[in-house]
Protein backbone atom coordinates (compact mmCIF):
# COMPACT_ATOMS: atom_id res chain seq x y z
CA UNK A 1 16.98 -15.64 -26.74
CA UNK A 2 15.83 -13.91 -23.53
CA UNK A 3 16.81 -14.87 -20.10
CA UNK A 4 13.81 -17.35 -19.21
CA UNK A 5 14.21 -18.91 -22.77
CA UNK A 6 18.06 -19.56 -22.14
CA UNK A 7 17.28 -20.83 -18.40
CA UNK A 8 14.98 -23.37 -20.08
CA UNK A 9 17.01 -24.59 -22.73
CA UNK A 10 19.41 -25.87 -20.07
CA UNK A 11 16.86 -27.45 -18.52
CA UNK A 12 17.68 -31.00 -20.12
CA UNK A 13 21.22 -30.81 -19.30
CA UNK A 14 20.91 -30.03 -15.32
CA UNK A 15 21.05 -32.24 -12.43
CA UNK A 16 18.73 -33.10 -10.21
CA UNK A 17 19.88 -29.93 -7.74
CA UNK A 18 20.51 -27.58 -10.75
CA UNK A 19 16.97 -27.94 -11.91
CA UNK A 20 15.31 -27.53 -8.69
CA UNK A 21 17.38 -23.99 -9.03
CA UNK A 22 16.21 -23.54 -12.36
CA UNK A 23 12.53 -23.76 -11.45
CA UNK A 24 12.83 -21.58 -8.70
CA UNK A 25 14.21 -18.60 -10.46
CA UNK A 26 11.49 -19.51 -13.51
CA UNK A 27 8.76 -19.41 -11.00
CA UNK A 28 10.35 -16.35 -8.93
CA UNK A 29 11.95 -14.23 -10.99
CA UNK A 30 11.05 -10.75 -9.52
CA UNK A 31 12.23 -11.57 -6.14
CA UNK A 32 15.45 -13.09 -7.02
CA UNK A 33 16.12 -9.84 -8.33
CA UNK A 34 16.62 -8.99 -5.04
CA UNK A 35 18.10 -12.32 -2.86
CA UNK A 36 21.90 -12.50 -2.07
CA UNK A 37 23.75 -15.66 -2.80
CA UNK A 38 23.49 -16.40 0.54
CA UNK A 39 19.39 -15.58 0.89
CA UNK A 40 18.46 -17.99 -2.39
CA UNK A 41 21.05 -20.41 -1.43
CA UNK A 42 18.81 -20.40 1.85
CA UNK A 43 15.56 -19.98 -0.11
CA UNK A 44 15.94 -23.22 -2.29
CA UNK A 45 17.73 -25.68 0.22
CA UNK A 46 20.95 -25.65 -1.89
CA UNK A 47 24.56 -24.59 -1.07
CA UNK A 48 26.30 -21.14 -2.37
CA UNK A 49 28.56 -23.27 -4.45
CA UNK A 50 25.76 -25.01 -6.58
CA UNK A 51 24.23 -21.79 -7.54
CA UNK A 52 27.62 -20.82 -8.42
CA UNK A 53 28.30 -24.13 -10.64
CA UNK A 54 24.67 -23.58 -11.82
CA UNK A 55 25.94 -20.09 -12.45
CA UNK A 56 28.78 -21.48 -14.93
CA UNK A 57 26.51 -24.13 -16.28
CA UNK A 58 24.00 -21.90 -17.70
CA UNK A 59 26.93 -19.08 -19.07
CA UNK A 60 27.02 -16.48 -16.56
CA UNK A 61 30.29 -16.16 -15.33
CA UNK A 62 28.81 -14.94 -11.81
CA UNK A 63 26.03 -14.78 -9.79
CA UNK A 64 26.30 -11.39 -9.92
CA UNK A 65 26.08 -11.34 -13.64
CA UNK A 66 22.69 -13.41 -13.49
CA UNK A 67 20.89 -11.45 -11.40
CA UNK A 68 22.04 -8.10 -13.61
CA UNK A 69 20.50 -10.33 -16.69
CA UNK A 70 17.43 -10.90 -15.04
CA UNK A 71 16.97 -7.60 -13.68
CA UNK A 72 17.49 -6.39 -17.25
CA UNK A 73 14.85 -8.95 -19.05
CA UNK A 74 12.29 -7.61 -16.16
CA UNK A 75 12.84 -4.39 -17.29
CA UNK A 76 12.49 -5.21 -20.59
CA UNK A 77 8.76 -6.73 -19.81
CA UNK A 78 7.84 -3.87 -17.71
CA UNK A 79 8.63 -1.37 -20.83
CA UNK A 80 7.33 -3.29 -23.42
CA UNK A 81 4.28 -4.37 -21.82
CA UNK A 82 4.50 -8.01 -22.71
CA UNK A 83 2.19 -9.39 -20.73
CA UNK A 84 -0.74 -7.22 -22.19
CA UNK A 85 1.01 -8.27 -25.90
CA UNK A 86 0.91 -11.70 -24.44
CA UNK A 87 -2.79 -11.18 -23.40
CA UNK A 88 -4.00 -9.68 -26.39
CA UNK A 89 -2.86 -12.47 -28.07
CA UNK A 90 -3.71 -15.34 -25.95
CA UNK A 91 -7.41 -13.94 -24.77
CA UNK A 92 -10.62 -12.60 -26.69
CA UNK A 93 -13.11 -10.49 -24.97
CA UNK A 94 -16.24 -13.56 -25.65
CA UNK A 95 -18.44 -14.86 -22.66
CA UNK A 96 -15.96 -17.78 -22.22
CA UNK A 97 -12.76 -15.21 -20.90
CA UNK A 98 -15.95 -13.06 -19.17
CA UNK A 99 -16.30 -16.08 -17.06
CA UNK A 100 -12.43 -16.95 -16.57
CA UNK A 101 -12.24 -13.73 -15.72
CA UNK A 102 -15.11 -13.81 -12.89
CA UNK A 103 -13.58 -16.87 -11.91
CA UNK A 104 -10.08 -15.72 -11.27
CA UNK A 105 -11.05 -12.79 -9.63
CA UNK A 106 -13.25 -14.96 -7.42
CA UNK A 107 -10.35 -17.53 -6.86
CA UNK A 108 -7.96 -14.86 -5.74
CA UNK A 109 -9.98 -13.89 -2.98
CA UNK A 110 -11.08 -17.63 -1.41
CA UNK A 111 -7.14 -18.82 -2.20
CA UNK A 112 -5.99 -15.68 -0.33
CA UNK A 113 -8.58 -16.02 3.34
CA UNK A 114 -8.32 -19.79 3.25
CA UNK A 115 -4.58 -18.84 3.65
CA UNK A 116 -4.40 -16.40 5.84
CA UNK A 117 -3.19 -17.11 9.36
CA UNK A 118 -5.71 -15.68 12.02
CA UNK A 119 -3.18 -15.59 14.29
CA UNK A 120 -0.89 -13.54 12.17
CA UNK A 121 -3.44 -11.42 11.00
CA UNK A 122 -4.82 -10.55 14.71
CA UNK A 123 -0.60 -9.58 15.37
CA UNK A 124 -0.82 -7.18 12.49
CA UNK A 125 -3.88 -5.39 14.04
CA UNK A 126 -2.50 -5.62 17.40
CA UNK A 127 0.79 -4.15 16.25
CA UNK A 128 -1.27 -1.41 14.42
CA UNK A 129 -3.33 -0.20 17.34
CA UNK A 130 0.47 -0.03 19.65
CA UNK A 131 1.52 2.43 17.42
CA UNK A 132 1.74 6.27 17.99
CA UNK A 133 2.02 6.83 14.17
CA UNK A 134 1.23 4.72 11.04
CA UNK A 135 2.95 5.12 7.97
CA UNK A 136 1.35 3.58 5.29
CA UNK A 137 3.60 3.01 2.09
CA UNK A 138 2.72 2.25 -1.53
CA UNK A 139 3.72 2.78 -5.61
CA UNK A 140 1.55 2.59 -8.28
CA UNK A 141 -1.18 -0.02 -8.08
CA UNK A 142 -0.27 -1.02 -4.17
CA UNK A 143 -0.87 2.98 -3.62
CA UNK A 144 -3.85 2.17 -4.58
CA UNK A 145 -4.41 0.07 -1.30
CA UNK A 146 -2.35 2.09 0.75
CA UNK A 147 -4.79 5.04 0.33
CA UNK A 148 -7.89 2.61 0.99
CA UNK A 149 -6.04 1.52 4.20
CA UNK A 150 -4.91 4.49 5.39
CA UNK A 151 -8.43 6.12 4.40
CA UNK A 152 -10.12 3.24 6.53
CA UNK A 153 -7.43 3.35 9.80
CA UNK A 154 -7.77 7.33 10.00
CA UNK A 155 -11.79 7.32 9.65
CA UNK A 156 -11.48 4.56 12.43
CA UNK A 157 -9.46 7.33 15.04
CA UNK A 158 -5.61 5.66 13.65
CA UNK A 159 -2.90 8.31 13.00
CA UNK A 160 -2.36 6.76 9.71
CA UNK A 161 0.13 8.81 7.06
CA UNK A 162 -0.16 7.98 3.20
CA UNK A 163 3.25 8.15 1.62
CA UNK A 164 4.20 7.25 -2.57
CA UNK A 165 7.23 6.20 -1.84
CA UNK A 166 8.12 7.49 -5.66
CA UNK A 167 7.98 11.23 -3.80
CA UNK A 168 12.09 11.00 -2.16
CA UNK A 169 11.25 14.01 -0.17
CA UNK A 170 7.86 12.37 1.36
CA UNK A 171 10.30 9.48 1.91
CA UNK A 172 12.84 10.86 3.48
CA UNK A 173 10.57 13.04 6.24
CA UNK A 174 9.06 10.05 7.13
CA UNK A 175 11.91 8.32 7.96
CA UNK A 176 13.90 11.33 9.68
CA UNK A 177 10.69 11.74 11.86
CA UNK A 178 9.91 8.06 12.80
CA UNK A 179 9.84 7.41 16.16
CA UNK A 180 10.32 4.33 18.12
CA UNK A 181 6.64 3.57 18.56
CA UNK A 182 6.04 4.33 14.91
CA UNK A 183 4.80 1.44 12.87
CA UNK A 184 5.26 1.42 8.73
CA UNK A 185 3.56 -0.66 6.35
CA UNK A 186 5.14 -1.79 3.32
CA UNK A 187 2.66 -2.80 0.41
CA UNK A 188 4.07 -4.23 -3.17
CA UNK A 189 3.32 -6.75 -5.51
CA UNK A 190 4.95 -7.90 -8.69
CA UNK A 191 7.39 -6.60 -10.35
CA UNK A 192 8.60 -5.01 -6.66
CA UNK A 193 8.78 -1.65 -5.86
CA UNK A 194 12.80 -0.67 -5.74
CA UNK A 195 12.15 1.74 -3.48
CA UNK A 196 9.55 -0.40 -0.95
CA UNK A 197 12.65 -2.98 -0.81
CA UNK A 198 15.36 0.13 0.13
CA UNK A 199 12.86 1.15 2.71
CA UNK A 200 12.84 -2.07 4.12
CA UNK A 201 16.10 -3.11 4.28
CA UNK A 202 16.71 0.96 5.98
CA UNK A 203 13.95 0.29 8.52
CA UNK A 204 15.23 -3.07 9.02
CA UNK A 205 18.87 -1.77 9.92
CA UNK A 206 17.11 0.58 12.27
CA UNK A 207 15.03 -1.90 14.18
CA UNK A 208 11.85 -0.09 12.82
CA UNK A 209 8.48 -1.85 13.18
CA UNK A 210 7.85 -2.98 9.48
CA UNK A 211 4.27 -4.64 8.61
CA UNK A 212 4.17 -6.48 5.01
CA UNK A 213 1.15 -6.98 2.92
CA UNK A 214 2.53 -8.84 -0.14
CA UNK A 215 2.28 -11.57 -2.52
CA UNK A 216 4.70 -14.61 -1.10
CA UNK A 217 6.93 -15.46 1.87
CA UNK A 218 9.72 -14.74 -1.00
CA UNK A 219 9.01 -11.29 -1.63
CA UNK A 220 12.23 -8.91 -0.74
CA UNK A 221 10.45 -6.91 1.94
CA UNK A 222 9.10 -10.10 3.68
CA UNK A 223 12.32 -10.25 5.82
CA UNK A 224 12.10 -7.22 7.17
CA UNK A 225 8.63 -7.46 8.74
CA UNK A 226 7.27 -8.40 11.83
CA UNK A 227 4.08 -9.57 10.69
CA UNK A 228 3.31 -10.52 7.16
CA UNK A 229 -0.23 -10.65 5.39
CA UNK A 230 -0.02 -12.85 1.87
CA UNK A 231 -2.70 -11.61 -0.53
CA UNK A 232 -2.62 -13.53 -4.46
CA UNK A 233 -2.21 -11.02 -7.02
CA UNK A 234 -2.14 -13.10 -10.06
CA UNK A 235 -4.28 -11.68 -13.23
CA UNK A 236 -4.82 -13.16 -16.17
CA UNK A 237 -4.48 -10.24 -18.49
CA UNK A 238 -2.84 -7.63 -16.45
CA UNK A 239 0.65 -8.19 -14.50
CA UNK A 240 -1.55 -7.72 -11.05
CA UNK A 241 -4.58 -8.09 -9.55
CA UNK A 242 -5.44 -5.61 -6.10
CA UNK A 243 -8.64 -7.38 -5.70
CA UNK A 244 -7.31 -9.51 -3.04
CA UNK A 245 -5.26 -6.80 -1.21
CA UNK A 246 -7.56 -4.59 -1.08
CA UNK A 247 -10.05 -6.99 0.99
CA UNK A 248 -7.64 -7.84 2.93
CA UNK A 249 -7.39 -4.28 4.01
CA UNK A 250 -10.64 -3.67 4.11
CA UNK A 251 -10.38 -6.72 6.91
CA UNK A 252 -7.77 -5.27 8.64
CA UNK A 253 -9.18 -1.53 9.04
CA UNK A 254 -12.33 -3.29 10.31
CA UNK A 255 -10.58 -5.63 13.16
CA UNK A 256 -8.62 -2.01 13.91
CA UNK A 257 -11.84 0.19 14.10
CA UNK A 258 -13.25 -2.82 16.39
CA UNK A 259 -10.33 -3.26 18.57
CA UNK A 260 -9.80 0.55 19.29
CA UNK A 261 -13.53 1.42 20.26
CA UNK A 262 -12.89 3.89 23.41
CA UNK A 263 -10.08 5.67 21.29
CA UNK A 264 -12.72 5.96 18.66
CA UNK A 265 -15.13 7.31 20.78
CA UNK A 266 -13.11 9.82 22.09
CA UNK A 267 -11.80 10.78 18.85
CA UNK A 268 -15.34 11.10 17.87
CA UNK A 269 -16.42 13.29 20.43
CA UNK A 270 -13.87 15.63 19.43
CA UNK A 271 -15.42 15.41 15.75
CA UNK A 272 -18.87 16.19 16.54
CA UNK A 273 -17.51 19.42 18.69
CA UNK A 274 -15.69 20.61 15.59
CA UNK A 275 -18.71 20.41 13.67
CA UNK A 276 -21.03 21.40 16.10
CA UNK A 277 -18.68 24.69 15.62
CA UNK A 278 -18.73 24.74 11.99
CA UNK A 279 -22.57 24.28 12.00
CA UNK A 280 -23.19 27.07 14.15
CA UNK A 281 -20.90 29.58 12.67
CA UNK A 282 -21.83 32.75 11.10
CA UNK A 283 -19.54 31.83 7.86
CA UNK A 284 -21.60 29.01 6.26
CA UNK A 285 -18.39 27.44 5.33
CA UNK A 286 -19.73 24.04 5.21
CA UNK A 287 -23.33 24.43 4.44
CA UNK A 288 -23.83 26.74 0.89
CA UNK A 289 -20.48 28.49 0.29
CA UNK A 290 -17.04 27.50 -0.15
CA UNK A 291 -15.08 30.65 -0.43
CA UNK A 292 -14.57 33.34 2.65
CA UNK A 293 -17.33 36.51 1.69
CA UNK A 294 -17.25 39.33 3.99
CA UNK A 295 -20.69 40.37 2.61
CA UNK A 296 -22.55 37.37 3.57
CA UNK A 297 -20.98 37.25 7.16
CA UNK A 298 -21.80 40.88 7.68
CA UNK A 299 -25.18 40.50 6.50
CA UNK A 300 -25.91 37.70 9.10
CA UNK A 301 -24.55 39.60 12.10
CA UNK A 302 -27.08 42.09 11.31
């Protein structure tokens, strides 16, 4: 029996409180992963001592030794790629699943605007265009976005860094050269990034200015960030779905390009020079020929 099948078959002996537990963790299992006793306790509306007694009640002899459990059937999922197993099973590739497929794709855009605060959203540009340096931080499929952000911000004049945050050394002279008007942006979805969360909770200790794009208000990087953008990633077939996301950032590059117009300008003056150089130099470097030939430059100077 794995974890969420034991967690169930409690579910008939639990009180009222214990169950409200129980369908928390069922419905957030990748972020309690990475809660304190305290931060859940907080999370649900319960006390310390009835996780504890729901702890006991469902065999694990600590809190501790739940979260290990879960952390280990998570694991378990990611390696055996049960949700594809669980796809392949459940799902045929017919026109009925071509339209539930449109459809969720669809519905995880319009659920994710109608949600999103303008407010918060305007903050997160705001915040963005303060900064003297943008560090953009992804893994895997939320790299994904972090390049098309970072791609976006830069072409818009931003000084906008890319960083895997798989690559320790990339990791580590990013943080060693952040400076105090440096902003970072966390991206991760479901199952969360172990490394995203350590950065967060360093950058939090630090006071660093820490931007979220995530799925929920329970993800383990939320409470280190200022501003927080909330983008549904649920798929039907895969574990994820950037379709959402990446809008999103497409949204925010835009409102940065349009809010930073004279440093654009500027920035784009200095572009056209550089070019303007390239174009007129006697090395065609950017018109036929790639590599450096002494030949060919000679022969034009004649």
């Amino acid at each position: 029996m794995d974890f969420m099948q034991r967690i169930k078959s409690f579910q008939p002996e639990l009180t009222k409180t214990q169950a409200k537990i129980a369908d928390y963790i069922l419905a957030n299992p990748d972020s309690v992963c990475f809660l304190s006793l305290n931060k859940l306790a907080e999370e649900i509306g319960v006390t310390e001592l009835t996780i504890l007694n729901f702890c006991k009640k469902t065999g694990f002899d600590s809190f501790v030794k739940l979260k290990n459990e879960l952390f280990q059937y998570l694991q378990e999922r990611i390696f055996w790629n049960n949700k594809l197993e669980t796809s392949s099973e459940q799902y045929d590739e017919d026109d009925s699943m071509f339209a539930d497929l449109q459809k969720n794709q669809r519905d995880l855009i319009e659920t994710t605007f109608d949600n999103l605060h303008n407010g918060e959203l305007r903050q997160f540009v705001a915040t963005l265009s303060e900064a003297d340096h943008i560090y953009i931080c992804g893994h895997e499929a939320s790299f994904l976005i972090a390049a098309n952000l970072q791609h976006k911000l830069s072409n818009g004049s931003a000084n906008a860094s890319l960083i895997d945050v798989s690559n320790y050394s990339d990791v580590l002279d990013m943080l060693s050269r952040a400076g105090e008007r440096d902003v970072f942006v966390l991206i991760t979805m479901p199952f969360y990034s172990a490394q995203t969360v350590v950065i967060s909770d360093y950058l939090g200790s630090i006071g660093a200015t820490v931007l979220a794009m995530t799925d929920k208000i329970s993800s383990p990087i939320v409470k280190n960030a200022r501003h927080i953008l909330l983008c549904n990633s649920t798929n039907l077939v895969f574990h994820n779905s950037i379709a959402s996301m990446t809008a999103v950032s497409d949204v925010v590059a835009s409102l940065y390009f349009l809010h930073n117009k004279e440093r654009f300008r500027a920035y784009n003056e200095k572009v056209k020079a550089i070019e303007k150089f390239f174009k007129s130099s006697e090395i065609p470097a950017y018109h036929n020929e790639y590599f450096f030939n002494s030949d060919a430059a000679a022969t034009r100077e004649i």
